[in-house]
Protein backbone atom coordinates (compact mmCIF):
# COMPACT_ATOMS: atom_id res chain seq x y z
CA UNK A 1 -52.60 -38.73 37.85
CA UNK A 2 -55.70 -37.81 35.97
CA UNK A 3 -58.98 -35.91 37.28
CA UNK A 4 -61.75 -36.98 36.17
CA UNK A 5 -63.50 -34.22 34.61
CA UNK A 6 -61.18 -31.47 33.05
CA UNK A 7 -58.52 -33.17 32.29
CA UNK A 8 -57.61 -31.21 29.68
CA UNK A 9 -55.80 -29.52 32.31
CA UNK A 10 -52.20 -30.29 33.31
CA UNK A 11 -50.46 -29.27 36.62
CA UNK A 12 -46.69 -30.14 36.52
CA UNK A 13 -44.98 -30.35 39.86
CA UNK A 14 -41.45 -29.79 39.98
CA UNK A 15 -40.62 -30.04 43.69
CA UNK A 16 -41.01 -33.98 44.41
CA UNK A 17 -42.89 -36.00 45.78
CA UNK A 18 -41.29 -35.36 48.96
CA UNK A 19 -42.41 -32.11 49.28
CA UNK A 20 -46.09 -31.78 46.96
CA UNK A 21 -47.39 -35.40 48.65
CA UNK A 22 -49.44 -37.78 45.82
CA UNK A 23 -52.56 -36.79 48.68
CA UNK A 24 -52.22 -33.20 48.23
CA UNK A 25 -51.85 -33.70 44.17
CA UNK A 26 -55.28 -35.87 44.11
CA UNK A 27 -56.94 -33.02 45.85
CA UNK A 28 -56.75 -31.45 42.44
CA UNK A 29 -57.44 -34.49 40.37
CA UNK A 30 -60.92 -33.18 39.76
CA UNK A 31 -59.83 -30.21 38.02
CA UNK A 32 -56.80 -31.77 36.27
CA UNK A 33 -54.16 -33.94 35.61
CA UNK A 34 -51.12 -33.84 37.85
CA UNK A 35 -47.64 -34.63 36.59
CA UNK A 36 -43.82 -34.40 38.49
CA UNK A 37 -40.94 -33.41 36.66
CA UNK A 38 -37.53 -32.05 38.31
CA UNK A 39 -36.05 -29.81 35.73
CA UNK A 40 -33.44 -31.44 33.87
CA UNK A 41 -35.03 -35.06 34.37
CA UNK A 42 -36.53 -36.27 30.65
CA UNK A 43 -40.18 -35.44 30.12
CA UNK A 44 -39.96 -32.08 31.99
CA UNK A 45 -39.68 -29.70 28.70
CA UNK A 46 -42.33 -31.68 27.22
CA UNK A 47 -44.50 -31.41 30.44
CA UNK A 48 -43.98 -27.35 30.82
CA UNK A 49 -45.51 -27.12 26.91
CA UNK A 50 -48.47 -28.91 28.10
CA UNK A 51 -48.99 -27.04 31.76
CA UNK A 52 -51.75 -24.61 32.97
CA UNK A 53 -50.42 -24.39 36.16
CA UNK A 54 -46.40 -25.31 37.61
CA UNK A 55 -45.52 -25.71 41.09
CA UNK A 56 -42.09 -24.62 40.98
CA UNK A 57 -38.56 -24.95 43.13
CA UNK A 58 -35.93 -23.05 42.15
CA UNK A 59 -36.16 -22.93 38.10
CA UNK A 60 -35.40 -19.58 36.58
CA UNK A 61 -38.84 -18.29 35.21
CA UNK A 62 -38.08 -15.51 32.68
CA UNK A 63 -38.95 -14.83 28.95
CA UNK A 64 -37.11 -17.57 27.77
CA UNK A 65 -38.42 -20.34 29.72
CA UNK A 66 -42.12 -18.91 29.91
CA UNK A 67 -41.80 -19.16 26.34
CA UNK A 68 -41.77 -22.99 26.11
CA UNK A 69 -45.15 -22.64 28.37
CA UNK A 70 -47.73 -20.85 26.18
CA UNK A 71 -50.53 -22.47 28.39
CA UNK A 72 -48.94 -21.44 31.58
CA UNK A 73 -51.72 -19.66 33.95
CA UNK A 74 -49.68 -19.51 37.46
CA UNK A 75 -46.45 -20.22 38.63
CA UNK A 76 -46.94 -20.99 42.28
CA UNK A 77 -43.59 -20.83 43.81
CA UNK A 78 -42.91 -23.45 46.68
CA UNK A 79 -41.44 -20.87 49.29
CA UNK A 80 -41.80 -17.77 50.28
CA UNK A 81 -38.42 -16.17 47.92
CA UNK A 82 -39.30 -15.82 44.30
CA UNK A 83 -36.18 -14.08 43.10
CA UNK A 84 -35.79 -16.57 40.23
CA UNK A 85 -39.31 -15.54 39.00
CA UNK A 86 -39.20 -12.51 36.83
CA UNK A 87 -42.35 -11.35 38.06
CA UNK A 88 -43.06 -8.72 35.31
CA UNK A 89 -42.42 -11.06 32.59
CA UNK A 90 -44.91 -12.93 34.05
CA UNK A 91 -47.57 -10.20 34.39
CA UNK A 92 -46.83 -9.17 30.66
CA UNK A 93 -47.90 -12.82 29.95
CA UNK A 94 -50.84 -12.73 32.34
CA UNK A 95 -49.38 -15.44 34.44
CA UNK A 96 -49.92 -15.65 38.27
CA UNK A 97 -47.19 -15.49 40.90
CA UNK A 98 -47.92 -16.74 44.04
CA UNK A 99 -45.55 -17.61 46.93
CA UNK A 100 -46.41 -19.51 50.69
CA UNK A 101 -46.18 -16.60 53.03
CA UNK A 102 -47.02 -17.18 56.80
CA UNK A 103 -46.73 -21.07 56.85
CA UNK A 104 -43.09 -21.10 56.84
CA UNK A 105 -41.88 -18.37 59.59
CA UNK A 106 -41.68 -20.18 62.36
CA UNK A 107 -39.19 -22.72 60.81
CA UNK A 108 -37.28 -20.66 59.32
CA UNK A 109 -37.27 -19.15 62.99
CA UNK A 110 -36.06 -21.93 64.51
CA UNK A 111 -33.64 -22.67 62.40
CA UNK A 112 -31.90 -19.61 62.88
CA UNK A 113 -32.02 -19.79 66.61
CA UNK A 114 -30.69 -23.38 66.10
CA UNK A 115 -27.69 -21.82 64.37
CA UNK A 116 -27.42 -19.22 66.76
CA UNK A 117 -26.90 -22.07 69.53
CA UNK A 118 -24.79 -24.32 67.63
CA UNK A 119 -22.39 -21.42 66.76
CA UNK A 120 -22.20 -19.99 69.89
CA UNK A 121 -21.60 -23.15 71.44
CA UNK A 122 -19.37 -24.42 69.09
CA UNK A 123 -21.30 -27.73 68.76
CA UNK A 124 -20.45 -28.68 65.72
CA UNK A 125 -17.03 -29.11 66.53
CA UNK A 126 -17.97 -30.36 69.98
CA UNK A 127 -19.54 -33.34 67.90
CA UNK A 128 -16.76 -34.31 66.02
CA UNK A 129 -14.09 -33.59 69.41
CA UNK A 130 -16.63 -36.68 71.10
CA UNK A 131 -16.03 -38.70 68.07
CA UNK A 132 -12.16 -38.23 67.49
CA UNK A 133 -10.66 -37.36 70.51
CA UNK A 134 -12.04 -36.47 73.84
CA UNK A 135 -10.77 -39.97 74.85
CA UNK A 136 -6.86 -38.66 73.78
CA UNK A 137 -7.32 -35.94 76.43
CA UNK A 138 -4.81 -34.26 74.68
CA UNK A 139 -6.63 -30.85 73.62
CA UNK A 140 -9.21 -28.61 74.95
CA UNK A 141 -12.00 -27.08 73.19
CA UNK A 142 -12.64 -23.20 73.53
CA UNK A 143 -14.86 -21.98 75.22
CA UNK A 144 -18.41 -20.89 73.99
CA UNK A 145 -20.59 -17.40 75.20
CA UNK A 146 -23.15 -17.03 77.03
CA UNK A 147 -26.43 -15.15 75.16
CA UNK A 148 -27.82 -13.76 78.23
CA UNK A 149 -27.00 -9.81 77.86
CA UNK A 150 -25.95 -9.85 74.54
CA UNK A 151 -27.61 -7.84 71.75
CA UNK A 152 -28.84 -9.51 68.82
CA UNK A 153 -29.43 -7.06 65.46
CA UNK A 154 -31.94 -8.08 62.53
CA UNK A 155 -32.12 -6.92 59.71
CA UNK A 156 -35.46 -7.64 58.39
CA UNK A 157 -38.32 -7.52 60.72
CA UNK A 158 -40.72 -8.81 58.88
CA UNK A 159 -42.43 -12.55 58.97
CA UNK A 160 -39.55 -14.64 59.71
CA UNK A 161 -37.74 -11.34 61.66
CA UNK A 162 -40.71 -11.04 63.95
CA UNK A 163 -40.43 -14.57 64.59
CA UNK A 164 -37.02 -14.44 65.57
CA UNK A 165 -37.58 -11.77 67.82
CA UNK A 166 -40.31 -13.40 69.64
CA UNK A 167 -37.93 -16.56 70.45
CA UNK A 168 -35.18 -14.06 71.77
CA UNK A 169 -37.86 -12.72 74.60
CA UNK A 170 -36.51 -16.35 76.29
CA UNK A 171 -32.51 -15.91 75.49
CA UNK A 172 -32.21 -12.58 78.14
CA UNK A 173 -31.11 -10.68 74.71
CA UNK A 174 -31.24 -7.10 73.50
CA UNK A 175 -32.73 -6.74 70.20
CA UNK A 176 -32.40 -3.69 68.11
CA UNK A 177 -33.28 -3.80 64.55
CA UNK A 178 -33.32 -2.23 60.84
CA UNK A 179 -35.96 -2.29 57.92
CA UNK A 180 -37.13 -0.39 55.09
CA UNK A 181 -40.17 -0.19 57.07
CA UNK A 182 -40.44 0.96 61.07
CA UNK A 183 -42.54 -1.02 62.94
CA UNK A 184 -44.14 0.09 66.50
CA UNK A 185 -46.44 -2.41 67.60
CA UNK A 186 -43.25 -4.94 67.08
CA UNK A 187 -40.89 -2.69 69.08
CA UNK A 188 -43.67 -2.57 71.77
CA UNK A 189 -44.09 -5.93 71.59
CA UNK A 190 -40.65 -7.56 71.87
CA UNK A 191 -38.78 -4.24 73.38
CA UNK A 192 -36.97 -4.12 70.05
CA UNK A 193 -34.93 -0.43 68.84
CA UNK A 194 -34.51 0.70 65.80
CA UNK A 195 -31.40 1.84 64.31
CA UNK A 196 -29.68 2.55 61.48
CA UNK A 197 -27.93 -0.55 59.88
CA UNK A 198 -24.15 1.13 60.38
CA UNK A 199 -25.39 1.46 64.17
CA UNK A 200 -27.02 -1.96 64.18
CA UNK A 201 -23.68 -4.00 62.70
CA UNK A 202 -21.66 -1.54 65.12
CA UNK A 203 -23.47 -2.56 68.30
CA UNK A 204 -24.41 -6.26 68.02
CA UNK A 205 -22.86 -9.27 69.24
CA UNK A 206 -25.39 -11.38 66.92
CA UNK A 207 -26.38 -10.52 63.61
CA UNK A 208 -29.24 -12.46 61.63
CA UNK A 209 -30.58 -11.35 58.14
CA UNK A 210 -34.37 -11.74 57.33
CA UNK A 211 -34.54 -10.01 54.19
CA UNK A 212 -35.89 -10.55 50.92
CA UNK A 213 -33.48 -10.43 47.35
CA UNK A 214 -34.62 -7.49 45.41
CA UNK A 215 -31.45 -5.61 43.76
CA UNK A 216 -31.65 -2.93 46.41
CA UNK A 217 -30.16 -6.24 49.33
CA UNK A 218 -28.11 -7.78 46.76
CA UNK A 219 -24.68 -7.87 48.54
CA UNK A 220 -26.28 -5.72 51.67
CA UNK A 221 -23.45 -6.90 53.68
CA UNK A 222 -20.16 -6.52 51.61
CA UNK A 223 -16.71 -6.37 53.05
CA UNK A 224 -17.18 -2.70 54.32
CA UNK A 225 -20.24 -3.60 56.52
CA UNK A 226 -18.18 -6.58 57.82
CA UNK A 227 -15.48 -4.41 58.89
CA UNK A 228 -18.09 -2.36 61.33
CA UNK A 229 -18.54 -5.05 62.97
CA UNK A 230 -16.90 -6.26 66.39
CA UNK A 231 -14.13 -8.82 66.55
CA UNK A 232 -16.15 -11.00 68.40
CA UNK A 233 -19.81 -10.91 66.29
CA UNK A 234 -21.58 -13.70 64.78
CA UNK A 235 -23.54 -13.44 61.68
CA UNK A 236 -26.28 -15.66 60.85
CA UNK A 237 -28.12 -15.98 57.16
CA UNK A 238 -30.91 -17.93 56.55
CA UNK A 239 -32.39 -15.08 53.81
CA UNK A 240 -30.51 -15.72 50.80
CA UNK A 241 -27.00 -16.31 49.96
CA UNK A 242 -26.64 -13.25 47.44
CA UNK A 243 -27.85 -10.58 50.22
CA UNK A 244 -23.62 -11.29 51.49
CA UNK A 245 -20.27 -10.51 49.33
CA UNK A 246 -19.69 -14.35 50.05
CA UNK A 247 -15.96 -13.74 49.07
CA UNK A 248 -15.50 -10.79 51.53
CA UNK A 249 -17.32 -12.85 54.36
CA UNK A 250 -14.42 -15.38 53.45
CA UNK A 251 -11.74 -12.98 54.05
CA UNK A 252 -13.46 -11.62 57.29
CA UNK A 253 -13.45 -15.07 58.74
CA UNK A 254 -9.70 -15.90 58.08
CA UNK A 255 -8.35 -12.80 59.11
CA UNK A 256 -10.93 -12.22 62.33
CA UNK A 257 -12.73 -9.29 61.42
CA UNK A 258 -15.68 -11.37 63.03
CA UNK A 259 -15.68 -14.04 65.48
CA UNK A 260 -18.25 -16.75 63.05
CA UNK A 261 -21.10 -17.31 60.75
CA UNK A 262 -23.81 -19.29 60.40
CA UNK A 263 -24.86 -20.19 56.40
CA UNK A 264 -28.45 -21.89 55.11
CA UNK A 265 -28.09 -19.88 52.30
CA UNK A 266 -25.49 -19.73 50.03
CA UNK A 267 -24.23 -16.82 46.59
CA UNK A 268 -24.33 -20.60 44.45
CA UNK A 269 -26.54 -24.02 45.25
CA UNK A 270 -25.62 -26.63 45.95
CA UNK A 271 -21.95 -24.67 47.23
CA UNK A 272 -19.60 -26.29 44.96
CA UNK A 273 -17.05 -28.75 47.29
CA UNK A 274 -13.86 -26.58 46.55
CA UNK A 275 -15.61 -23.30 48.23
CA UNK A 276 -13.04 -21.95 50.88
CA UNK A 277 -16.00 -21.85 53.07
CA UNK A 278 -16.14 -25.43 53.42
CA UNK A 279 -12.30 -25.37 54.94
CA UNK A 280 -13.09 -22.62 57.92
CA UNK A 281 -13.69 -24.22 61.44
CA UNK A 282 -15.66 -20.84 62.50
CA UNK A 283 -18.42 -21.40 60.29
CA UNK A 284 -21.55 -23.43 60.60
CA UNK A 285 -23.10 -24.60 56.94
CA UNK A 286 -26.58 -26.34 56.38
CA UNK A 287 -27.86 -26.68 53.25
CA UNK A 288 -30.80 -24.77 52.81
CA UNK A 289 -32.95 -25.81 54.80
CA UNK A 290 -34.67 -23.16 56.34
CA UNK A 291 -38.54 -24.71 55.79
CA UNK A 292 -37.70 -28.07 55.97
CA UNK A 293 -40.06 -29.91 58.56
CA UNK A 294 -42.37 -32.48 57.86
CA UNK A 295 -45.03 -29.85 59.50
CA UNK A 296 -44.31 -26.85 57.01
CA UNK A 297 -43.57 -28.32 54.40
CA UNK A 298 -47.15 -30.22 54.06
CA UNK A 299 -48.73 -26.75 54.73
CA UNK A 300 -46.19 -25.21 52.01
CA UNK A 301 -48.21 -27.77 49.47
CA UNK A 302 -51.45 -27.09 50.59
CA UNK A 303 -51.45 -23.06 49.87
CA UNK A 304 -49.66 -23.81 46.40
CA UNK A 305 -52.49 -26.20 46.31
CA UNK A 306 -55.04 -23.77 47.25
CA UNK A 307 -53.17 -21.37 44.86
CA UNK A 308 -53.38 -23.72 41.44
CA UNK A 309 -57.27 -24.36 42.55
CA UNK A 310 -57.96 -20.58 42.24
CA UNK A 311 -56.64 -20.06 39.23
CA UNK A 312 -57.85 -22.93 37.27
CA UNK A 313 -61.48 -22.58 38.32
CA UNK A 314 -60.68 -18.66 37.06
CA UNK A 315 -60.69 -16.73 40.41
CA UNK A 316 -57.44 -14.55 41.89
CA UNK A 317 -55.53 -16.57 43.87
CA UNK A 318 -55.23 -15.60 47.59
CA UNK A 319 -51.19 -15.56 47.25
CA UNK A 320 -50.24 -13.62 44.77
CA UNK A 321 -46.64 -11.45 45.35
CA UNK A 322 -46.52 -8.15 46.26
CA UNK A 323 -45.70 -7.21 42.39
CA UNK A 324 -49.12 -8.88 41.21
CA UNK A 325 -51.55 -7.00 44.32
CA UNK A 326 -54.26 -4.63 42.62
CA UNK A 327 -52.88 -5.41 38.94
CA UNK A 328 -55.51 -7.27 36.43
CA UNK A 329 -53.72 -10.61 35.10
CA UNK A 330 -54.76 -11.23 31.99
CA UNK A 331 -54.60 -15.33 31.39
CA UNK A 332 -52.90 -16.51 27.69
């Protein structure tokens, strides 16, 4: 797909079609040419050599692979995690990082009070009881709980935390919360507390992580955290896999430390067929797809969009990450 004016330029879009629309990708044919590559699919080395700008998924972007880019101006990350973007590297190299923050919250939101639900409720294995044998009538499923009156802890009130907490005003829950940051207006504004994290995985019936993956929330929750909490507590992760001890979470299900989880997120993607996980009934697994709506995703392509256009016509794009705020970026 070729602009035509500077077509010297070179986008490569690594996400698909599916979720960087041809439409979206002609919005920038004027500046340059637009070209999709999955990693591992032929062509894509070839096409990172030749790219000012890469719209990426989940590559690892280090040393190594901004290396084989020595045009490279901006990797706009399609999401609103960049943990596989070493973000200093990058800097060092004078390449942009940008992410999507804001368009995705609400989603991500939902999700998570869709897993909440479908946990809680058991409807998972309500499903497959229809399919198999509620005609038998020769079992019984157990019994769900009601939310009303229960206390629901997150950790993480920021964007997607916030958002979470604003659909619990309509579930008759308690929320109480911890972050690195305290945050007033929000405990004004939703009635939330805010404790400690011991306290928080002490008191809840409901726990859902909103936090990001710097190496301060790797493994957050590890097997002594799941041991605070009560028999009967759900935990809910639609962050990222590596901010649980995946194996201890394992062990805390089988032996009833707590009552369930809910998983979008996963320590390894795709989760490989064989993970114990996959043999638990009190887990609920989806495979990562916090963001995915038809609706957030289209607005997910238009800021990395928006993003690319900055940089290419040589002004600061509106998105960069934290890391990259107030720093000069120095293009190759």
């Amino acid at each position: 797909m070729k602009g035509e004016g500077l077509i010297d330029l070179r986008i490569l879009v690594s996400v698909g079609e599916h979720n960087f629309p041809r439409d979206v990708a002609e919005s920038l044919s004027d500046l340059a040419e637009v070209i999709y590559h999955q990693p591992g699919e032929e062509g894509y080395r070839e096409a990172l050599g030749d790219a000012d700008a890469l719209v990426a998924g989940m590559e690892r972007v280090d040393e190594r692979f901004l290396a084989r880019a020595p045009r490279l101006r901006i990797v706009a990350r399609f999401g609103v995690g960049y943990d596989n973007v070493d973000v200093e590297a990058c800097t060092r190299r004078g390449v942009y990082v940008t992410y999507t923050p804001d368009v995705l919250s609400g989603a991500v939101a939902d999700l998570t009070w869709g897993l909440i639900l479908t946990l809680s409720r058991h409807l998972v294995r309500a499903d497959r009881f229809v399919r198999e044998r509620w005609a038998l009538r020769r079992e019984r499923l157990p019994f769900g709980i009601d939310l009303e009156g229960k206390t629901l802890g997150i950790i993480g009130l920021g964007r997607i935390g916030s958002e979470v907490a604003r659909r619990a005003q309509g579930f008759g829950v308690k929320v109480i919360y911890n972050d690195v940051v305290r945050r007033p207006e929000l405990e004004e504004a939703y009635g939330a507390e805010y404790v400690s994290l011991k306290e928080l995985l002490q008191r809840v019936d409901i726990v859902s992580i909103h936090v990001p993956l710097p190496p301060s929330t790797e493994r957050l929750i590890g097997e002594g955290e799941l041991r605070m909490m009560k028999p009967s507590a759900l935990l809910i992760n639609t962050s990222r896999g590596k901010v649980i001890d995946q194996k201890a979470l394992v062990k805390a299900l089988k032996e009833g430390w707590i009552a369930g989880a809910a998983l979008d997120v996963y320590e390894e993607e795709p989760i490989p067929l064989d993970d114990p996980l996959l043999r638990l009934e009190n887990v609920v697994l989806t495979p990562h797809i916090g963001s995915a709506t038809r609706e957030t995703r289209r607005r997910m392509a238009l800021v990395c969009a928006q993003n690319v256009r900055a940089v290419l016509e040589g002004r600061r794009p509106p998105n960069v990450v934290p890391e990259q705020i107030g720093k000069p970026i120095i293009p190759p």
